[in-house]
Protein backbone atom coordinates (compact mmCIF):
# COMPACT_ATOMS: atom_id res chain seq x y z
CA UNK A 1 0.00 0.00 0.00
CA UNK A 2 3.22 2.45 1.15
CA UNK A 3 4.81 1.46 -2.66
CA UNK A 4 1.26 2.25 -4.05
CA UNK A 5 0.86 5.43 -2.55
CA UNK A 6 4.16 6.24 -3.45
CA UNK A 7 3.98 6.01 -7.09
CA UNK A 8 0.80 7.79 -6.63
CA UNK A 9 2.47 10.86 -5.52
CA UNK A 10 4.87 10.70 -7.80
CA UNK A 11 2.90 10.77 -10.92
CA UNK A 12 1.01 13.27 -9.76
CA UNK A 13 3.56 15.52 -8.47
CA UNK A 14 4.67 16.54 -12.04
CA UNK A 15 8.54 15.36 -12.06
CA UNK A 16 7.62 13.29 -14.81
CA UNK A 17 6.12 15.42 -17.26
CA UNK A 18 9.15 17.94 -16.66
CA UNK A 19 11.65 15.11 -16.85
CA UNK A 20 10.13 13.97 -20.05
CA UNK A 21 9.87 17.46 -21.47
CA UNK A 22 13.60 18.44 -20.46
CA UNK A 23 12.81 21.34 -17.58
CA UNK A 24 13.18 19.27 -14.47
CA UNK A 25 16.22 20.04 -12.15
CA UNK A 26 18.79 18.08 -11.36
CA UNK A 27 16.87 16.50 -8.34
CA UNK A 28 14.15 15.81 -10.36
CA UNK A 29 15.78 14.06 -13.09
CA UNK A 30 17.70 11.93 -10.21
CA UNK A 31 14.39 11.32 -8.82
CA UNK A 32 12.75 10.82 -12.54
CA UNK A 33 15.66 8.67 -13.34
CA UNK A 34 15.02 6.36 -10.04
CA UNK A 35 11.62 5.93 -10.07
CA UNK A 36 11.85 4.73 -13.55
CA UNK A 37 14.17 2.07 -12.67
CA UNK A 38 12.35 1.27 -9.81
CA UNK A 39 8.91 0.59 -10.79
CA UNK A 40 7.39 -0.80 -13.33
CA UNK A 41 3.97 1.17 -13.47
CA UNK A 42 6.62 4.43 -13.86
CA UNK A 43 8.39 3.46 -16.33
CA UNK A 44 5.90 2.30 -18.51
CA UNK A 45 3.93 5.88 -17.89
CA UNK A 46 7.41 7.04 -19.08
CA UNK A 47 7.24 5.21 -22.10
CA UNK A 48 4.01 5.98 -22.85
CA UNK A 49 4.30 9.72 -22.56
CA UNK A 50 7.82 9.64 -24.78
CA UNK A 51 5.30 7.69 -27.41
CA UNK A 52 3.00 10.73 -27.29
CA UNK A 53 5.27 13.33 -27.36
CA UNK A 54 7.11 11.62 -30.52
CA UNK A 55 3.68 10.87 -32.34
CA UNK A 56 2.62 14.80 -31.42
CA UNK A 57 5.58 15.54 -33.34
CA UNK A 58 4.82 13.92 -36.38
CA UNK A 59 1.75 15.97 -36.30
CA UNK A 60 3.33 19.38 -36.54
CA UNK A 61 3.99 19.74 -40.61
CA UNK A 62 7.71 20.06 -41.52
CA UNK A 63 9.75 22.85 -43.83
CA UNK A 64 12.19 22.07 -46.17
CA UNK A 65 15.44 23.01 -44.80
CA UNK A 66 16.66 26.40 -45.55
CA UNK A 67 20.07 24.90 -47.20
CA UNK A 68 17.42 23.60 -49.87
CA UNK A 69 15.44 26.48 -49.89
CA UNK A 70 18.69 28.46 -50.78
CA UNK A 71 19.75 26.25 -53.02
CA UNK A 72 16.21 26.27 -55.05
CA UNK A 73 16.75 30.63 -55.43
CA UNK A 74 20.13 30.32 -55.81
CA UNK A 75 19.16 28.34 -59.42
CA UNK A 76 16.56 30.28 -60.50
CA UNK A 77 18.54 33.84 -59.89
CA UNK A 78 21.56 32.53 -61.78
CA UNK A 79 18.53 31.42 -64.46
CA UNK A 80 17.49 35.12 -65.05
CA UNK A 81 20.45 36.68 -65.24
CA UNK A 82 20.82 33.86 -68.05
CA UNK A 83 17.92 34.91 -69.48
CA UNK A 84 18.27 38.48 -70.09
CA UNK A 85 20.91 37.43 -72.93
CA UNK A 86 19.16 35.48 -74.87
CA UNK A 87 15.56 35.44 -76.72
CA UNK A 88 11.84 34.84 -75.54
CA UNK A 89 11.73 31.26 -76.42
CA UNK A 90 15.11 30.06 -74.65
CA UNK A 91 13.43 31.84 -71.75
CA UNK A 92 10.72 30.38 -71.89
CA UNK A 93 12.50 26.59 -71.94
CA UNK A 94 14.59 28.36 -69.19
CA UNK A 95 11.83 28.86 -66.65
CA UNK A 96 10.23 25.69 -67.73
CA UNK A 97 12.94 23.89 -66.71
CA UNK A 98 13.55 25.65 -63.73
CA UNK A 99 9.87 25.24 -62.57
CA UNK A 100 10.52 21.33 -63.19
CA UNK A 101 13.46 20.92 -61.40
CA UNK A 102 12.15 22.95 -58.48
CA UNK A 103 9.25 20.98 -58.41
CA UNK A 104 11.04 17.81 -59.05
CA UNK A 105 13.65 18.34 -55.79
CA UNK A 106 10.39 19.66 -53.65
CA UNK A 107 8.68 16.35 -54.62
CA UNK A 108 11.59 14.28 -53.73
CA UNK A 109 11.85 16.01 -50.21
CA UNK A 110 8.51 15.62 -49.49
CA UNK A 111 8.01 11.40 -50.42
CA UNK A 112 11.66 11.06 -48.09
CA UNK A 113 9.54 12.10 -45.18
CA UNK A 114 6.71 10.51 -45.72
CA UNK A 115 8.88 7.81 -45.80
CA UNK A 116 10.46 8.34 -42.90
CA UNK A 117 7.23 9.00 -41.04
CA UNK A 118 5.68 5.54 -42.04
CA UNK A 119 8.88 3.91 -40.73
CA UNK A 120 9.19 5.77 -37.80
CA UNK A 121 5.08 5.35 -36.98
CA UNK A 122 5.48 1.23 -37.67
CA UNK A 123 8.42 1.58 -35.53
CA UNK A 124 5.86 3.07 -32.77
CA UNK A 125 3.13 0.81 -33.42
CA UNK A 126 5.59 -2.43 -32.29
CA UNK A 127 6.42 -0.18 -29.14
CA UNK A 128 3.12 0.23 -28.34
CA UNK A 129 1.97 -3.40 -28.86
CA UNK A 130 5.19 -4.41 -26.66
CA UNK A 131 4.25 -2.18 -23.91
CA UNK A 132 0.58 -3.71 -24.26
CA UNK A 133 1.65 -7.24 -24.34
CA UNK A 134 4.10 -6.29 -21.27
CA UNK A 135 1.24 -4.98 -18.93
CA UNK A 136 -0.89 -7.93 -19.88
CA UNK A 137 1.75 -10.26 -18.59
CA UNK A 138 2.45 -7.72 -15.02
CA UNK A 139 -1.57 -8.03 -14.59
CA UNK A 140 -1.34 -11.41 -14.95
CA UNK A 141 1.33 -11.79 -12.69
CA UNK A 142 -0.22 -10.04 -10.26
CA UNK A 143 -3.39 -11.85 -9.94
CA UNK A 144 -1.41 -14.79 -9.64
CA UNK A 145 0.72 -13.54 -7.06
CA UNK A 146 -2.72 -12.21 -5.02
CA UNK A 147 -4.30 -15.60 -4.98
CA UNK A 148 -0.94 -17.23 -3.52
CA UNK A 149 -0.62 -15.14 -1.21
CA UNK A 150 -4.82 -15.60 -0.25
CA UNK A 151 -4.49 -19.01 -0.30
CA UNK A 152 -0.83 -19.11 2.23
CA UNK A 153 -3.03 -16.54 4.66
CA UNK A 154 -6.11 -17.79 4.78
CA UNK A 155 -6.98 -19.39 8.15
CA UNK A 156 -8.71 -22.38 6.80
CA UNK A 157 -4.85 -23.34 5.38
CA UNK A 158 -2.65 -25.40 7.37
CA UNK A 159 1.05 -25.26 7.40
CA UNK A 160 3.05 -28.17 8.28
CA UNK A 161 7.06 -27.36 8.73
CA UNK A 162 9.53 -30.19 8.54
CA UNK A 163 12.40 -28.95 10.02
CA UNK A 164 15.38 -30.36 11.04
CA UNK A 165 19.92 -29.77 11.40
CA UNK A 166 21.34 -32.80 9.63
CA UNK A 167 25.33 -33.00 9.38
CA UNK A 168 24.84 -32.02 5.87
CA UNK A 169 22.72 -29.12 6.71
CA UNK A 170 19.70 -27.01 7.53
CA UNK A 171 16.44 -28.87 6.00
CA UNK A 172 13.37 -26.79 5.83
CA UNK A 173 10.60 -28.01 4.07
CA UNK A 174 6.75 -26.17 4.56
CA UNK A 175 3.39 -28.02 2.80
CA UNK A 176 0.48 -25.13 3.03
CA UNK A 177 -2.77 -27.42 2.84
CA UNK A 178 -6.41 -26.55 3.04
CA UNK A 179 -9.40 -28.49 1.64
CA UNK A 180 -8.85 -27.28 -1.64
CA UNK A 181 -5.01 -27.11 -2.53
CA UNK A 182 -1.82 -28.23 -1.35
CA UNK A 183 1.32 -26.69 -1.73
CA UNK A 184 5.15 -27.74 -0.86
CA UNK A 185 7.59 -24.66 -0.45
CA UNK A 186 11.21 -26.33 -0.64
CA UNK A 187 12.78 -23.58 1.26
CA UNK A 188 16.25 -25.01 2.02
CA UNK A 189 17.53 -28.74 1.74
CA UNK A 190 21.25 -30.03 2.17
CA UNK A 191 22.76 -30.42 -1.28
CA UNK A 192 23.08 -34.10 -2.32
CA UNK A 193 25.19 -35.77 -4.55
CA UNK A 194 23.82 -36.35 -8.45
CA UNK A 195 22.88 -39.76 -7.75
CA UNK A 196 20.19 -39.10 -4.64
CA UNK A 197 17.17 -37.01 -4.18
CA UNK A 198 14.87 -36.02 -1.55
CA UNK A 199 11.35 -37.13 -1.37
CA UNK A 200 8.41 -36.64 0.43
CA UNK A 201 5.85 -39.16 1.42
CA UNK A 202 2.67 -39.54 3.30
CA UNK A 203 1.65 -42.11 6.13
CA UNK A 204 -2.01 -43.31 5.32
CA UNK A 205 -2.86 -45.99 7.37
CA UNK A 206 0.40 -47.38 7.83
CA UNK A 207 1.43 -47.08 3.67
CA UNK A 208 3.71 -44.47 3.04
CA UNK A 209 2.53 -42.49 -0.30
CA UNK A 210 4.67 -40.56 -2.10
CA UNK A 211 3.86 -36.93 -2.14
CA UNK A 212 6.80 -35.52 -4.64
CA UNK A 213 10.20 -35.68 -5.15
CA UNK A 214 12.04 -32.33 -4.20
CA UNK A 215 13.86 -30.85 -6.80
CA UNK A 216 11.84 -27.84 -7.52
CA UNK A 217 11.22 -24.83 -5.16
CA UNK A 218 7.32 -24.80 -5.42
CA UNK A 219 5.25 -28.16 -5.75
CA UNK A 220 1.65 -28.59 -5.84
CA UNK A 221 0.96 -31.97 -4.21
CA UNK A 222 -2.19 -34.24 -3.91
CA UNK A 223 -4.75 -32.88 -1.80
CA UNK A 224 -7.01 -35.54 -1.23
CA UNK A 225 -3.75 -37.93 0.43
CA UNK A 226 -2.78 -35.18 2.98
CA UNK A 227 -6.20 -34.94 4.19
CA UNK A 228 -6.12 -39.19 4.85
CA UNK A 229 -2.02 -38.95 6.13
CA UNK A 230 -1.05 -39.14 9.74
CA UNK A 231 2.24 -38.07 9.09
CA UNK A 232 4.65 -36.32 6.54
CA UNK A 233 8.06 -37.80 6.17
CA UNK A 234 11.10 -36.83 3.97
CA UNK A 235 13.62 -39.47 2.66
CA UNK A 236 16.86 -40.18 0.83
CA UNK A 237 16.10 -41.73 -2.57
CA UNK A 238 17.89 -42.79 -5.48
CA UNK A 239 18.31 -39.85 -8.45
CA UNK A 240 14.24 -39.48 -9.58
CA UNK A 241 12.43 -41.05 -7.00
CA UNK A 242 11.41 -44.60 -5.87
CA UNK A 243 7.80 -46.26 -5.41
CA UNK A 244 9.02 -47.21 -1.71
CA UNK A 245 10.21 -45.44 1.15
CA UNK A 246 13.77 -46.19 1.88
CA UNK A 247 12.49 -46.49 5.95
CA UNK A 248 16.22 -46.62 6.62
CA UNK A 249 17.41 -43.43 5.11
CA UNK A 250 14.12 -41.06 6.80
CA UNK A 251 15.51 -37.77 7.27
CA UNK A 252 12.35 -35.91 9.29
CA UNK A 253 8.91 -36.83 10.01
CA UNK A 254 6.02 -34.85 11.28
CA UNK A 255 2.78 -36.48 12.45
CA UNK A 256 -0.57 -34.09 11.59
């Protein structure tokens, strides 16, 4: 909520606008320049406005340079004084030609920034659909991050820690369980060698069921067996798994 709030404030404090439009102070563009890198929800408003800006450019219609304007007089004054020397018809082929060519360069000018325009405005369009596709994915994200964290505080979920300091190391392995969904968090387990794995099993009426083997941080495990288990037990197993407990190499067990 304190994150929230604070990109709140920041977007509506104006630093952004000024960094974007080049009048923000030093401050501000170490605070613009932060924020961006911080947070994603700033720096895509940062994108977005820099989109804006660029396509309210294209807007505003554009001169010919005055080194082509020059040019353009340049030819036709040197024409005239050309023209006083000789009779009315090479004159008249005179400005003809001069009318062509002027019109010929202006046209020329003209289709190499329309050109560059449609480039630039594809260019754009696959910025835009990026930063689209990019919040789609963050939204997505974030609903699945809400529901974990809903279903790891809800009170109707259980958590079951299997804890214990072997002489290889700290084991610490947490199943979240309600009626619904059961989850393993693998937060820390000695390192074995390539040929072993840990695996965890369940005690139902004296048959131990295997849960999962642990070789991933997250793993969602049967339901439906941890509601009939008595206990939770980790074991050494060969690399993979096996369809039996190895009794003889249990690690921890937890009775629930």
């Amino acid at each position: 909520m304190v994150e929230n709030k604070n990109i709140q404030e920041f977007l509506e404090s104006g630093v952004l606008d000024r960094y974007v439009m080049g009048k923000a102070t030093e401050i501000e563009i170490q605070q613009a320049e932060h924020y961006i890198a911080t947070f994603d929800e700033i720096k895509f408003a940062y994108d977005m406005m820099q989109i804006e800006l660029q396509a309210q450019a294209f807007k505003t219609q554009e001169n010919p340079p005055e080194d082509l304007k020059k040019e353009l007089f340049s030819t036709i004054n040197t024409s005239n004084k050309e023209i006083k020397k000789q009779d009315s018809i090479s004159w008249f082929q005179i400005a003809v030609a001069c009318i062509a060519a002027v019109g010929f360069v202006g046209m020329l000018y003209y289709m190499n920034i329309a050109n560059e325009k449609t480039q630039r405005l594809e260019q754009l369009e696959g910025e835009f659909s990026s930063l689209e596709n990019r919040i789609k994915n963050l939204e997505s994200d974030n609903l699945i991050f809400d529901e974990e964290i809903q279903f790891l505080r809800s009170p109707k979920t259980q958590k079951y820690i299997l804890k214990k300091d072997t002489s290889l190391g700290n084991l610490n392995v947490i199943t979240y369980h309600n009626n619904k969904r059961s989850v393993v968090d693998v937060t820390s387990l000695p390192k074995l060698d390539k040929e072993h794995d840990y695996q965890l099993w369940a005690d139902v009426n004296g048959e131990m069921i295997s849960l999962a083997v642990l070789n991933q941080d997250f793993l969602e495990v049967d339901t439906k067996i941890i509601d009939e288990a008595s206990s939770l037990n980790i074991t050494i197993e060969k690399a993979g798994g096996s369809d039996h407990a190895t009794v003889e190499n249990l690690v921890v067990g937890l009775s629930i």
